[in-house]
PDB file of N, CA and C in Angstrom:
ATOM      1  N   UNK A   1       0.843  -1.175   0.000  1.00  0.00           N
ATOM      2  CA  UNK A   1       0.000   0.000   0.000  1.00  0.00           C
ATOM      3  C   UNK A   1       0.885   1.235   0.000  1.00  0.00           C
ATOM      4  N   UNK A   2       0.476   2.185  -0.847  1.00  0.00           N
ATOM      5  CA  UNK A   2       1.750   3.329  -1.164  1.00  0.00           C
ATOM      6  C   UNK A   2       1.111   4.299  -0.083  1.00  0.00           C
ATOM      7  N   UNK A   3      -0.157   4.597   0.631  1.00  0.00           N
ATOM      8  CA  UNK A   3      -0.262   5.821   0.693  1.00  0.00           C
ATOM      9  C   UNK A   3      -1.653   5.395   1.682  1.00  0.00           C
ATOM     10  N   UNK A   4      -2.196   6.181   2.302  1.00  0.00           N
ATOM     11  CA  UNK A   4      -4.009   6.839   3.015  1.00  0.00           C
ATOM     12  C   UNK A   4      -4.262   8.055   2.125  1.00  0.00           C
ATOM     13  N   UNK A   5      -5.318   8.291   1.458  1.00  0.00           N
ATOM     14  CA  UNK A   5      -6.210   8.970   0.522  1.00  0.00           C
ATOM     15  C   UNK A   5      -7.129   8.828   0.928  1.00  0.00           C
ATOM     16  N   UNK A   6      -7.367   8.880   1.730  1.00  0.00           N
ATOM     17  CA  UNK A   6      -9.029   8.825   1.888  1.00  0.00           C
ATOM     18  C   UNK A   6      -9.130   8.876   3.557  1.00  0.00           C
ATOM     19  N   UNK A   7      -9.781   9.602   3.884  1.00  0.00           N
ATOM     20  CA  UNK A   7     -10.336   9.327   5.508  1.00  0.00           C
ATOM     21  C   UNK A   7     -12.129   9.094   5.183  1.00  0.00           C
ATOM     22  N   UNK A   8     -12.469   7.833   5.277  1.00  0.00           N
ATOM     23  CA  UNK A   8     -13.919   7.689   5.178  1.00  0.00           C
ATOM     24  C   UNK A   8     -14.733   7.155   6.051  1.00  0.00           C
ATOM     25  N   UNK A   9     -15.820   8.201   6.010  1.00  0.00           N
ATOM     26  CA  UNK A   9     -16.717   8.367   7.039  1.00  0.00           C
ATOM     27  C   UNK A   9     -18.505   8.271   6.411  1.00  0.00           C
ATOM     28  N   UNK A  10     -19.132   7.218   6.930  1.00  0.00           N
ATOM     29  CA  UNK A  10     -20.213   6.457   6.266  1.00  0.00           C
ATOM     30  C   UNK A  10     -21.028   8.039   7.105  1.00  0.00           C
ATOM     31  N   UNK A  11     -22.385   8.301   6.067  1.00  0.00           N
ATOM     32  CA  UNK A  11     -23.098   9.513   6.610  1.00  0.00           C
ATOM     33  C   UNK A  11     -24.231   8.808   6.338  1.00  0.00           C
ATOM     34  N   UNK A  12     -25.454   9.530   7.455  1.00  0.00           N
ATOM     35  CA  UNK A  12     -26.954   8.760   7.488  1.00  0.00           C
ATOM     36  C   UNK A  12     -27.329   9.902   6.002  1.00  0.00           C
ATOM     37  N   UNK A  13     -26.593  11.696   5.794  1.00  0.00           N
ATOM     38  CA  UNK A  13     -27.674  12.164   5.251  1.00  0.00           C
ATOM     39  C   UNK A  13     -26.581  13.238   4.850  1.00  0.00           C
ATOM     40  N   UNK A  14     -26.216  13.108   3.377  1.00  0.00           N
ATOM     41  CA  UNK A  14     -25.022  13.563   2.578  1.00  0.00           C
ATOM     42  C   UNK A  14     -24.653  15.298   2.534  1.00  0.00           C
ATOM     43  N   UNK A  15     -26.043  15.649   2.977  1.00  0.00           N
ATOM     44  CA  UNK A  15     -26.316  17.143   2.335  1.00  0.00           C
ATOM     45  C   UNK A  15     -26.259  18.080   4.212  1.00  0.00           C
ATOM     46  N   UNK A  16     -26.510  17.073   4.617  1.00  0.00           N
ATOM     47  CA  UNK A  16     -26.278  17.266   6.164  1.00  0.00           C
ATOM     48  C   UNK A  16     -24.885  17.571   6.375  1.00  0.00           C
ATOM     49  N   UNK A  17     -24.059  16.173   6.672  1.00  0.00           N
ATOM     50  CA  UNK A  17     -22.832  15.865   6.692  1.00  0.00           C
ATOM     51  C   UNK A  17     -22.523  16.960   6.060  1.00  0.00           C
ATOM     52  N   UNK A  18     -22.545  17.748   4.917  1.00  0.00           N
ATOM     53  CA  UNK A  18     -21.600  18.466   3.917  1.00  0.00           C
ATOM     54  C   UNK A  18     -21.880  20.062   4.768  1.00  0.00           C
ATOM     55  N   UNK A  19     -22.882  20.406   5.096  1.00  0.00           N
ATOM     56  CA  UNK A  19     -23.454  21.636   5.540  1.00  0.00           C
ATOM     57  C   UNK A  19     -22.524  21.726   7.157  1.00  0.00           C
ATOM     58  N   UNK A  20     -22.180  20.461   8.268  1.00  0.00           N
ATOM     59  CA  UNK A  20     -21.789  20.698   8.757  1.00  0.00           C
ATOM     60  C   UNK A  20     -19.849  20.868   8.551  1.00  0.00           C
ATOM     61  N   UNK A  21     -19.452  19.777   7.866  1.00  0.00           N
ATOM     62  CA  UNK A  21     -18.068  19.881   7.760  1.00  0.00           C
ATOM     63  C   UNK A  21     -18.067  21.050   7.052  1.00  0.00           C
ATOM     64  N   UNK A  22     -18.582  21.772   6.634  1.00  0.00           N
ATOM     65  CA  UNK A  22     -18.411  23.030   5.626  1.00  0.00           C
ATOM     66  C   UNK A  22     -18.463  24.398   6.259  1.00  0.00           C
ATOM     67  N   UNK A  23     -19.576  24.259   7.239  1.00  0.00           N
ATOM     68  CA  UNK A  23     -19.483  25.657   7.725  1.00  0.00           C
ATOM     69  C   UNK A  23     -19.052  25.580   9.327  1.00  0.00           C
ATOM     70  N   UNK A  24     -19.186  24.243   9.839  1.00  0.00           N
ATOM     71  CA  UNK A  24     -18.280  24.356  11.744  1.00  0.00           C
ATOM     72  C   UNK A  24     -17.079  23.962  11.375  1.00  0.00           C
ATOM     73  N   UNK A  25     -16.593  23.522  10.472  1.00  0.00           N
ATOM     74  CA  UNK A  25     -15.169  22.968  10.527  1.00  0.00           C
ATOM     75  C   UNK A  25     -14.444  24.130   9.378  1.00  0.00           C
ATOM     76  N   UNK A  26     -15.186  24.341   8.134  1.00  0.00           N
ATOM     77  CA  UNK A  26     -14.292  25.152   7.249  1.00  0.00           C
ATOM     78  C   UNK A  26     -14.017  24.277   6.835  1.00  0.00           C
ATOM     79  N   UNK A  27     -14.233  23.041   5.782  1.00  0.00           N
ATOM     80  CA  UNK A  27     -13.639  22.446   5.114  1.00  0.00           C
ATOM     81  C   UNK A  27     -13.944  22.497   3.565  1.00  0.00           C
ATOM     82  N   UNK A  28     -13.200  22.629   2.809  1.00  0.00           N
ATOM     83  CA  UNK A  28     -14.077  22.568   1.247  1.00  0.00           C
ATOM     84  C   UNK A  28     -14.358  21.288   0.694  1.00  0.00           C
ATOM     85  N   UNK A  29     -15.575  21.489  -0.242  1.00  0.00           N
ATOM     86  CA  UNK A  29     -15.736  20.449  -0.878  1.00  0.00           C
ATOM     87  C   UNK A  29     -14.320  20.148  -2.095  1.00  0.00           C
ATOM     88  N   UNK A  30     -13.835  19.063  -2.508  1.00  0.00           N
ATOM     89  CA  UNK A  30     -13.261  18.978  -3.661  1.00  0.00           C
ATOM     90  C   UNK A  30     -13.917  18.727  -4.772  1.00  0.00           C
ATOM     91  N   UNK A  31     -14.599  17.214  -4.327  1.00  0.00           N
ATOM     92  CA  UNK A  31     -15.804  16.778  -5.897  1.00  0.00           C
ATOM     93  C   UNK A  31     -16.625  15.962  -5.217  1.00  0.00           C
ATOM     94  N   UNK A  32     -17.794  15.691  -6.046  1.00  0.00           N
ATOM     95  CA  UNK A  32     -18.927  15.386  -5.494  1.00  0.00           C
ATOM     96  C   UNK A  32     -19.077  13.887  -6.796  1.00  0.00           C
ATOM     97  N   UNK A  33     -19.626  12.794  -6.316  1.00  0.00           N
ATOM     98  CA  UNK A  33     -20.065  11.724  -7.267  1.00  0.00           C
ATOM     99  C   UNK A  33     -21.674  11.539  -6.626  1.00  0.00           C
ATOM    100  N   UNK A  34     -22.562  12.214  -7.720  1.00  0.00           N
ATOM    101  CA  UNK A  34     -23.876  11.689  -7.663  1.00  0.00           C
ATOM    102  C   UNK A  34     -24.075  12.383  -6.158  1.00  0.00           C
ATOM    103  N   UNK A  35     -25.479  11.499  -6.087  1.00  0.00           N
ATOM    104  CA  UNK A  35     -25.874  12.479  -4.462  1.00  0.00           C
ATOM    105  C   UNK A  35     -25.545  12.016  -3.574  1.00  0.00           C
ATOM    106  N   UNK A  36     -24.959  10.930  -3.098  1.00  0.00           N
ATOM    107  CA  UNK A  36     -24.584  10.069  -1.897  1.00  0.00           C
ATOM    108  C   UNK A  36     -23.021   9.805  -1.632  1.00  0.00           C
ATOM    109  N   UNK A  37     -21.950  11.088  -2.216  1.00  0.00           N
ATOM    110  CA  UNK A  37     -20.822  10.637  -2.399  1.00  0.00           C
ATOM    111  C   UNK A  37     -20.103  12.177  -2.611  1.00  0.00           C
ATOM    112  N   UNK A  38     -19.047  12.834  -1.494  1.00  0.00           N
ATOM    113  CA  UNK A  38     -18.049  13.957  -1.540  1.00  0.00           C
ATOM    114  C   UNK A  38     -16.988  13.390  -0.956  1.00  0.00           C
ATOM    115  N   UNK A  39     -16.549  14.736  -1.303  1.00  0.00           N
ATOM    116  CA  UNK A  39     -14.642  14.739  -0.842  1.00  0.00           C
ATOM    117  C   UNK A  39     -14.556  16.093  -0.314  1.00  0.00           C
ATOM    118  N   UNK A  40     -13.864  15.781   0.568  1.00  0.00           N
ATOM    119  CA  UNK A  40     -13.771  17.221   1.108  1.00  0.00           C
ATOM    120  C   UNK A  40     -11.813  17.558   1.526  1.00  0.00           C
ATOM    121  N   UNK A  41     -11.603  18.383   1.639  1.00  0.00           N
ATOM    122  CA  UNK A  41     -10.556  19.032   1.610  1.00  0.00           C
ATOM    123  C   UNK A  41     -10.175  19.193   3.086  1.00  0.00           C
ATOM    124  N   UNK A  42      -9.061  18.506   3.692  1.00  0.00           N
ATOM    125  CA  UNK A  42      -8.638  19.010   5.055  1.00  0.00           C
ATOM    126  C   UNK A  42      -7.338  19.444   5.210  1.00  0.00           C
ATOM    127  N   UNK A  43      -7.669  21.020   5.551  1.00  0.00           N
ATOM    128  CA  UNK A  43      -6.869  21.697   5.711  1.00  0.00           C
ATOM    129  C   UNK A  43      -5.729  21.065   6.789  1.00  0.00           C
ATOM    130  N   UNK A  44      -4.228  21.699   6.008  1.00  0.00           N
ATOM    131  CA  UNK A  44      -3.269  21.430   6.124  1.00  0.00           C
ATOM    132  C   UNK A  44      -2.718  19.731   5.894  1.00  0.00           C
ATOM    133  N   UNK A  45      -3.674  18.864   4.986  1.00  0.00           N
ATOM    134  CA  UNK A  45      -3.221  17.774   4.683  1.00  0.00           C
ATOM    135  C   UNK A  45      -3.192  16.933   3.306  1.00  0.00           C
ATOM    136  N   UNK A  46      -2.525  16.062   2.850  1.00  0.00           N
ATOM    137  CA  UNK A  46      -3.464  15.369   1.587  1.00  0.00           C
ATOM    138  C   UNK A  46      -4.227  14.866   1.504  1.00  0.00           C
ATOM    139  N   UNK A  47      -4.510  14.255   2.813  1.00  0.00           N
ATOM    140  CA  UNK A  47      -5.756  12.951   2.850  1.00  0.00           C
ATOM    141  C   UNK A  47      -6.764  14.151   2.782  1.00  0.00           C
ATOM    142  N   UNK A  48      -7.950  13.358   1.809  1.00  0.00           N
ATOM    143  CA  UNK A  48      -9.498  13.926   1.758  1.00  0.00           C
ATOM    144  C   UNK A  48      -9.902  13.025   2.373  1.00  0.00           C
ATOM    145  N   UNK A  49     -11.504  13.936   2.910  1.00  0.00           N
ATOM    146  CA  UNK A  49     -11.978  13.307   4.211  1.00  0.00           C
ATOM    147  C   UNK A  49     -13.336  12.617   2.766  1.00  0.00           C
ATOM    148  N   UNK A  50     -13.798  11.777   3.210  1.00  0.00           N
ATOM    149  CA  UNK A  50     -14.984  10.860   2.269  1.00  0.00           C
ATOM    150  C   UNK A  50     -15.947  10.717   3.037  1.00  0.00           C
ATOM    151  N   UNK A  51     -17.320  11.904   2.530  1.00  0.00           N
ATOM    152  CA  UNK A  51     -18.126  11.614   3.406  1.00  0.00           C
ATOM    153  C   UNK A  51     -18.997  10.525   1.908  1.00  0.00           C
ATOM    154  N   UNK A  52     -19.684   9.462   2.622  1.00  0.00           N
ATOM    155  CA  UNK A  52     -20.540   8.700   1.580  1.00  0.00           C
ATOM    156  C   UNK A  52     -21.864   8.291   2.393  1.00  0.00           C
ATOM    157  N   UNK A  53     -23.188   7.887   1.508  1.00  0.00           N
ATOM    158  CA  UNK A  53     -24.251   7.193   1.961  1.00  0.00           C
ATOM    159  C   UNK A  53     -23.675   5.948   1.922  1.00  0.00           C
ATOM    160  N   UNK A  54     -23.095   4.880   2.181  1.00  0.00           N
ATOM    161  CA  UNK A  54     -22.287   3.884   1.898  1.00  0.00           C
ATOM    162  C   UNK A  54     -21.713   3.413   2.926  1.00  0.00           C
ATOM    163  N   UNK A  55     -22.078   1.572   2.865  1.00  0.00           N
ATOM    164  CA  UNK A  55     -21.091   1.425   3.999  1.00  0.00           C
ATOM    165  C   UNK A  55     -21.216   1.320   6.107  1.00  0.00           C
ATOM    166  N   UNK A  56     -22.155   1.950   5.861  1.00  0.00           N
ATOM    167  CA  UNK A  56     -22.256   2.359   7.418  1.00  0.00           C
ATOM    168  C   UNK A  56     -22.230   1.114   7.961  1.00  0.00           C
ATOM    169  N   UNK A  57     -22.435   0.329   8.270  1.00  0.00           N
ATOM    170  CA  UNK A  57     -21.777  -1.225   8.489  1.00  0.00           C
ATOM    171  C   UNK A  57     -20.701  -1.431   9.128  1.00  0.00           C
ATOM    172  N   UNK A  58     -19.806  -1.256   8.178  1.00  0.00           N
ATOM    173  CA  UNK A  58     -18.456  -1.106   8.092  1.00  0.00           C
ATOM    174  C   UNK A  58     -17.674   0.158   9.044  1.00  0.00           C
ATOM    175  N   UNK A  59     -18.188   0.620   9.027  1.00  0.00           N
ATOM    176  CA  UNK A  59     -17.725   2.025   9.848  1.00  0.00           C
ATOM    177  C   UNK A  59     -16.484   3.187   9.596  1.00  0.00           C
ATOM    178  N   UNK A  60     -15.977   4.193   9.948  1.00  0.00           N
ATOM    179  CA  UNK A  60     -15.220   4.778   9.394  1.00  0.00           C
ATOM    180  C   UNK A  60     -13.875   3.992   9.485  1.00  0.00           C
ATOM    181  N   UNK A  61     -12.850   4.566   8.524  1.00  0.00           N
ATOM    182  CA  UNK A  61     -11.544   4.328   8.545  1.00  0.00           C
ATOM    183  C   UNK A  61     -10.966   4.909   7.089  1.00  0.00           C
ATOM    184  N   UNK A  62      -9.698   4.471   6.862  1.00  0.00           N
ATOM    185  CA  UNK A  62      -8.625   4.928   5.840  1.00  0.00           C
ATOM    186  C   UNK A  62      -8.962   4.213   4.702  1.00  0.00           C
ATOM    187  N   UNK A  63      -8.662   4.491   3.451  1.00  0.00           N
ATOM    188  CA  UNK A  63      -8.488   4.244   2.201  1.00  0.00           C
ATOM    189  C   UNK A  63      -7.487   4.504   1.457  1.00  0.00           C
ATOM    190  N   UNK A  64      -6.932   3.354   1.283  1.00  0.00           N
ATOM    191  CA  UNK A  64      -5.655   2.974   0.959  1.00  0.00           C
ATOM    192  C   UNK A  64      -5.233   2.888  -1.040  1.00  0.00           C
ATOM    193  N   UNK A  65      -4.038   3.883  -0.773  1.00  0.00           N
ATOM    194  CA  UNK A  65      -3.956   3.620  -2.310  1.00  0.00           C
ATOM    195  C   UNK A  65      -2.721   2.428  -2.739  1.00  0.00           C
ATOM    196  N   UNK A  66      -3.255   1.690  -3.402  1.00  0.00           N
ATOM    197  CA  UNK A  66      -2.475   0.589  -4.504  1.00  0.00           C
ATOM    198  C   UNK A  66      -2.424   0.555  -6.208  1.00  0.00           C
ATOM    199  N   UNK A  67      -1.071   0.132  -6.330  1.00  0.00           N
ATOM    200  CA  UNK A  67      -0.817   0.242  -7.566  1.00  0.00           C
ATOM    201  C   UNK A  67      -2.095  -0.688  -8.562  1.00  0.00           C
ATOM    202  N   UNK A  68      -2.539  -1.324  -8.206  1.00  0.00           N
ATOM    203  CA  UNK A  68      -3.658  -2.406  -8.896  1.00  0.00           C
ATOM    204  C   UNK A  68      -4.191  -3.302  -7.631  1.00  0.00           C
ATOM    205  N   UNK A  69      -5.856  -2.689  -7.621  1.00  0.00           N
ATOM    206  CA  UNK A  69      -6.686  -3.633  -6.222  1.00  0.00           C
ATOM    207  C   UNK A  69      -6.596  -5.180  -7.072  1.00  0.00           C
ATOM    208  N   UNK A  70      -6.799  -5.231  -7.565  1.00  0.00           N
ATOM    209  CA  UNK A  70      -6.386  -6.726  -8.475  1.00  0.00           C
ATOM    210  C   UNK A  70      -5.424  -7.627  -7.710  1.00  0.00           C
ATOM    211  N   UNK A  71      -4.480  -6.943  -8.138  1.00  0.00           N
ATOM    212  CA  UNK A  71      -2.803  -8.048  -8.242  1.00  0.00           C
ATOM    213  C   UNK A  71      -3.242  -7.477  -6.846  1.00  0.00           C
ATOM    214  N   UNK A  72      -3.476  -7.133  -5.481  1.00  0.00           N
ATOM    215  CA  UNK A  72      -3.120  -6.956  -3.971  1.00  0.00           C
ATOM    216  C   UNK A  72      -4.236  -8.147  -4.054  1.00  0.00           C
ATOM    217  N   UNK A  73      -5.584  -8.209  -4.894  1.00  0.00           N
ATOM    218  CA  UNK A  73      -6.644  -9.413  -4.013  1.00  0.00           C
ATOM    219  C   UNK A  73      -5.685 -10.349  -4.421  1.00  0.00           C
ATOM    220  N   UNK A  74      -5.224 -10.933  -5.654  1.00  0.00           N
ATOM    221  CA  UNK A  74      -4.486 -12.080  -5.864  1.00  0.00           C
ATOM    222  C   UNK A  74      -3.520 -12.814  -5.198  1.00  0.00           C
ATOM    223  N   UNK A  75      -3.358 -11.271  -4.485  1.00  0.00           N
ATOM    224  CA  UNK A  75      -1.850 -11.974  -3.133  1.00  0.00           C
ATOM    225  C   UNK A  75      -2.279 -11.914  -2.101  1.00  0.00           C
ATOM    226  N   UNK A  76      -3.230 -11.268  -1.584  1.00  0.00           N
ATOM    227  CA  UNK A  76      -3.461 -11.075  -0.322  1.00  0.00           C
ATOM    228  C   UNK A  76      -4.827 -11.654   0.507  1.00  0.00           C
ATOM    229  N   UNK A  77      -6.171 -12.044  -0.884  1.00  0.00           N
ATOM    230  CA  UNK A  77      -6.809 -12.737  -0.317  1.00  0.00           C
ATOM    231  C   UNK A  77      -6.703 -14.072   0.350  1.00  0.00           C
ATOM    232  N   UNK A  78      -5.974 -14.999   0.532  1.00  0.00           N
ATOM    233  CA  UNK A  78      -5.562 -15.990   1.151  1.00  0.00           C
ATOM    234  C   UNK A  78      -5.212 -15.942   2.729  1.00  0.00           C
ATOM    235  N   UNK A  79      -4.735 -14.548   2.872  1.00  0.00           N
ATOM    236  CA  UNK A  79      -4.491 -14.270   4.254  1.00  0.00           C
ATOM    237  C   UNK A  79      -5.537 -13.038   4.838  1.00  0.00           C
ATOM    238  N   UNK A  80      -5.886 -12.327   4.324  1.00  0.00           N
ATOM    239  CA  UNK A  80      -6.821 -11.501   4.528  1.00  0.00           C
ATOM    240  C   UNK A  80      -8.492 -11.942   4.260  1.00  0.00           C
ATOM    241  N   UNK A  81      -9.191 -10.937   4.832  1.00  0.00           N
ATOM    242  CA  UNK A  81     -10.795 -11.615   5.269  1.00  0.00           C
ATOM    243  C   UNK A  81     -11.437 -10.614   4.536  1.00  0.00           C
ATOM    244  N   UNK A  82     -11.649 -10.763   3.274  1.00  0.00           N
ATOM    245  CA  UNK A  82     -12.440  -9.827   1.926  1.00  0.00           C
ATOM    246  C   UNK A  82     -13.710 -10.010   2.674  1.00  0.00           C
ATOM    247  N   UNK A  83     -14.633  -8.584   2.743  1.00  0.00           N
ATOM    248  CA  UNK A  83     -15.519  -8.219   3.081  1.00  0.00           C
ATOM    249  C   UNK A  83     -16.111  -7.780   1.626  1.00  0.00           C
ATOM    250  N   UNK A  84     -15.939  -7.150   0.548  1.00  0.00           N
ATOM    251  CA  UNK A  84     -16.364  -6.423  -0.684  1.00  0.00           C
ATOM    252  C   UNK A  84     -15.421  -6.956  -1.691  1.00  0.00           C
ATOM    253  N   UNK A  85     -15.561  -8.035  -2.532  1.00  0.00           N
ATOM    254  CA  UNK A  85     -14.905  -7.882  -3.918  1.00  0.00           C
ATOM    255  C   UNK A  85     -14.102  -6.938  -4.656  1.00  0.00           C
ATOM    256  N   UNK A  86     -13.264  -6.948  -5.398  1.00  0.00           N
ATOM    257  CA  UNK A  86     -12.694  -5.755  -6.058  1.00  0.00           C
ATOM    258  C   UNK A  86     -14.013  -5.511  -6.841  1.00  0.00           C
ATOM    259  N   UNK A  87     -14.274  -4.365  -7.154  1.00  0.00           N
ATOM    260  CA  UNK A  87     -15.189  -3.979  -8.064  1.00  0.00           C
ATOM    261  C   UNK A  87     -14.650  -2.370  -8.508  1.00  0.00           C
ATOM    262  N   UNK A  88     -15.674  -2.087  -9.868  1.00  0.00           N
ATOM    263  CA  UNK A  88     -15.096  -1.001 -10.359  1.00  0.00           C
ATOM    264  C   UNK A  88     -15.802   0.354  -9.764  1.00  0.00           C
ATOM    265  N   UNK A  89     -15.537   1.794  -9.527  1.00  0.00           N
ATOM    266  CA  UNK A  89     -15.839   3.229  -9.312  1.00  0.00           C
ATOM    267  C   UNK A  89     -14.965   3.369 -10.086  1.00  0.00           C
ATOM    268  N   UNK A  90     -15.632   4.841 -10.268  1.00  0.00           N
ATOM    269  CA  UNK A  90     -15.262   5.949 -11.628  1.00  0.00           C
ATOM    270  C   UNK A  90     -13.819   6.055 -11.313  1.00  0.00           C
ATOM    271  N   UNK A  91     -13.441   6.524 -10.557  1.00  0.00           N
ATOM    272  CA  UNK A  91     -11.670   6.644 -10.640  1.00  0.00           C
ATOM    273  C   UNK A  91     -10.857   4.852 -11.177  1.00  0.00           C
ATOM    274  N   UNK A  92     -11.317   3.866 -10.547  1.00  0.00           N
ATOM    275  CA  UNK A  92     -10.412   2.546 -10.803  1.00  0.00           C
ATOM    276  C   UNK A  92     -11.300   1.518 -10.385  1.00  0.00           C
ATOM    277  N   UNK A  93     -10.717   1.047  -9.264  1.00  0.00           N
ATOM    278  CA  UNK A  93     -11.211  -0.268  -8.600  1.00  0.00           C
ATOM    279  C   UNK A  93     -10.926  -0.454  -7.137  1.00  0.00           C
ATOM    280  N   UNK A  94     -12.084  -1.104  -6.401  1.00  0.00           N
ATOM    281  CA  UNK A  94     -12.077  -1.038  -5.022  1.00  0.00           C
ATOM    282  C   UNK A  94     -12.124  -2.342  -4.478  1.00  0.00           C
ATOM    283  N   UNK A  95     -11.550  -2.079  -3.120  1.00  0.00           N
ATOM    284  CA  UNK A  95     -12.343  -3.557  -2.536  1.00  0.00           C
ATOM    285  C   UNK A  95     -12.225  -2.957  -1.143  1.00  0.00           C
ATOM    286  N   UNK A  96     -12.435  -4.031  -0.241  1.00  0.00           N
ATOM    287  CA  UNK A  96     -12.595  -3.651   1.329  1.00  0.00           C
ATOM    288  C   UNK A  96     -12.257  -5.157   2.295  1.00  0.00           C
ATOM    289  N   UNK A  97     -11.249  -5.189   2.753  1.00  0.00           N
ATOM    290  CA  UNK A  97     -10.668  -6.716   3.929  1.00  0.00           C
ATOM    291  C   UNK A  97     -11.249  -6.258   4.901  1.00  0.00           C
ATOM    292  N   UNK A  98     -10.743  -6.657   5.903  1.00  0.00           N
ATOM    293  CA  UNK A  98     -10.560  -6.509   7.627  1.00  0.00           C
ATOM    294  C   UNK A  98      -9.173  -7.450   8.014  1.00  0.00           C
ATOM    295  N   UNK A  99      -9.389  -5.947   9.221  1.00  0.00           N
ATOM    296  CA  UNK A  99      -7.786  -6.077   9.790  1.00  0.00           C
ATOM    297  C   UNK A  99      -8.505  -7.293  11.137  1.00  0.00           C
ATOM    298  N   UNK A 100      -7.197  -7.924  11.754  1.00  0.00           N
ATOM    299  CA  UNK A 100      -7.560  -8.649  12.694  1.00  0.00           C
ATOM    300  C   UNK A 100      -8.753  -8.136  14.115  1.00  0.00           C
ATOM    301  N   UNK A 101      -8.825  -6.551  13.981  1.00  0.00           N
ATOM    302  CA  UNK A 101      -9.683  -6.276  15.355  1.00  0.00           C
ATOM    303  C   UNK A 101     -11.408  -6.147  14.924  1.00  0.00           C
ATOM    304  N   UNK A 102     -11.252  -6.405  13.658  1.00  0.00           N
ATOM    305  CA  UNK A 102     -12.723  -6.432  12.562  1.00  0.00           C
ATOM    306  C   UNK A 102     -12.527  -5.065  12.041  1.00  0.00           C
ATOM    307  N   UNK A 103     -11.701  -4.197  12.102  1.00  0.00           N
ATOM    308  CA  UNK A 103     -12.120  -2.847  10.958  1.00  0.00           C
ATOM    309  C   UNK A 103     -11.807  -3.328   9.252  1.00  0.00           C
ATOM    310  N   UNK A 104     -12.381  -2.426   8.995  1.00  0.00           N
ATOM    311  CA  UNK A 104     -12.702  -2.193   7.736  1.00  0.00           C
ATOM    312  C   UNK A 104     -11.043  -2.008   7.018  1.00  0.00           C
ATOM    313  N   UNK A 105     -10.626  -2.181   6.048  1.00  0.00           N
ATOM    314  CA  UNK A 105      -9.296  -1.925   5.164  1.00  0.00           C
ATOM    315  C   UNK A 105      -9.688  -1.668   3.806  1.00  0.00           C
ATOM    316  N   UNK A 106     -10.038  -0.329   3.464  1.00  0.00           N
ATOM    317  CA  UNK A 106     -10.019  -0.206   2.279  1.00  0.00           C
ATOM    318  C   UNK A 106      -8.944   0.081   1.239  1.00  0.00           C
ATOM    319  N   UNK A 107      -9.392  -0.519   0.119  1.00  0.00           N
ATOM    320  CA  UNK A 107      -8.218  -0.001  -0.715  1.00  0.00           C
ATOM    321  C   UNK A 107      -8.994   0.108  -2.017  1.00  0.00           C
ATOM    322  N   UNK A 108      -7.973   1.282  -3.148  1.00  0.00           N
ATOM    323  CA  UNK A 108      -8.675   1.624  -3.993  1.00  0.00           C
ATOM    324  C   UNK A 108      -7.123   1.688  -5.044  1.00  0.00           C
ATOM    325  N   UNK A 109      -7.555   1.937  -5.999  1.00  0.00           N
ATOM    326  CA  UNK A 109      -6.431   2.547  -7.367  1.00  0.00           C
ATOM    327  C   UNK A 109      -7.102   3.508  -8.667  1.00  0.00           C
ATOM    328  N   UNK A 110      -6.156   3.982  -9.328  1.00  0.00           N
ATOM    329  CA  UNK A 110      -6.840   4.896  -9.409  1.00  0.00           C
ATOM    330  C   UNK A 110      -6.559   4.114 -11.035  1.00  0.00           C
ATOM    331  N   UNK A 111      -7.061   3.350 -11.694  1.00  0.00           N
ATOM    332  CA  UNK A 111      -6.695   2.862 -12.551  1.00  0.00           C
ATOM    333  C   UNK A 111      -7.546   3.131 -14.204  1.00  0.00           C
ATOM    334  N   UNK A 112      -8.655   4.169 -13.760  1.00  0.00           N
ATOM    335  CA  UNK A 112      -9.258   4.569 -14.555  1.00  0.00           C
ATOM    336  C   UNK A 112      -9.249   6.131 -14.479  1.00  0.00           C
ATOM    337  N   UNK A 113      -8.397   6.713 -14.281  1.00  0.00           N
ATOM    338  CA  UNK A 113      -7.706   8.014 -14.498  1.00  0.00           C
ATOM    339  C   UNK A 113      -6.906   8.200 -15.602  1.00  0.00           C
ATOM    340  N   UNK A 114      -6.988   9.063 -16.282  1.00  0.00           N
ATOM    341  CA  UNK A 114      -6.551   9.706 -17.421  1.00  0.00           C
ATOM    342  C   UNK A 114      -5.344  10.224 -17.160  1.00  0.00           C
TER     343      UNK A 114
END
């Protein structure tokens, strides 16, 4: 895993979530996917914070960038506990393990970027 890109945080109500990180915290939006899905901008860092309708299950945590979610399931499902398939989003491809205490491990690539 090269990197955390993502701080994600499952929301009951997208437009909520965005109204508060926006005006008590000061955070900007970066981009928005559809209505159940932002990025927001945290000051003084790279990681974007991910608010989504998505997930809540799973609960918050990091999102991890890899060179290809592919070739990591090929090596790593055998020892790791796949919760979500690789599957495709607009930037690449995703999936989601768990670490030994049950959180969530996401990882993503950005493999459909231009």
């Amino acid at each position: 895993m090269e990197k955390m890109v993502f701080l994600y945080h499952p929301v009951d109500d997208l437009k909520q979530a965005l109204t508060f990180y926006r005006e008590t915290l000061g955070y900007e939006e970066a981009w928005r996917e559809g209505k159940h899905t932002a990025a927001l901008t945290i000051p003084g860092s790279t990681i974007r914070l991910l608010l989504e309708e998505d997930e809540k299950e799973l609960g918050p945590g990091g999102v991890f960038l890899v060179d290809s979610v592919d070739e990591f399931h090929r090596e790593k499902n055998n020892t790791l506990t796949c919760l979500k398939e690789p599957f495709d989003i607009p930037p690449g491809r995703y999936a989601v393990y768990q670490d030994p205490s049950g959180n969530a491990l996401r990882i993503i690539d950005f493999s459909n970027e231009s």
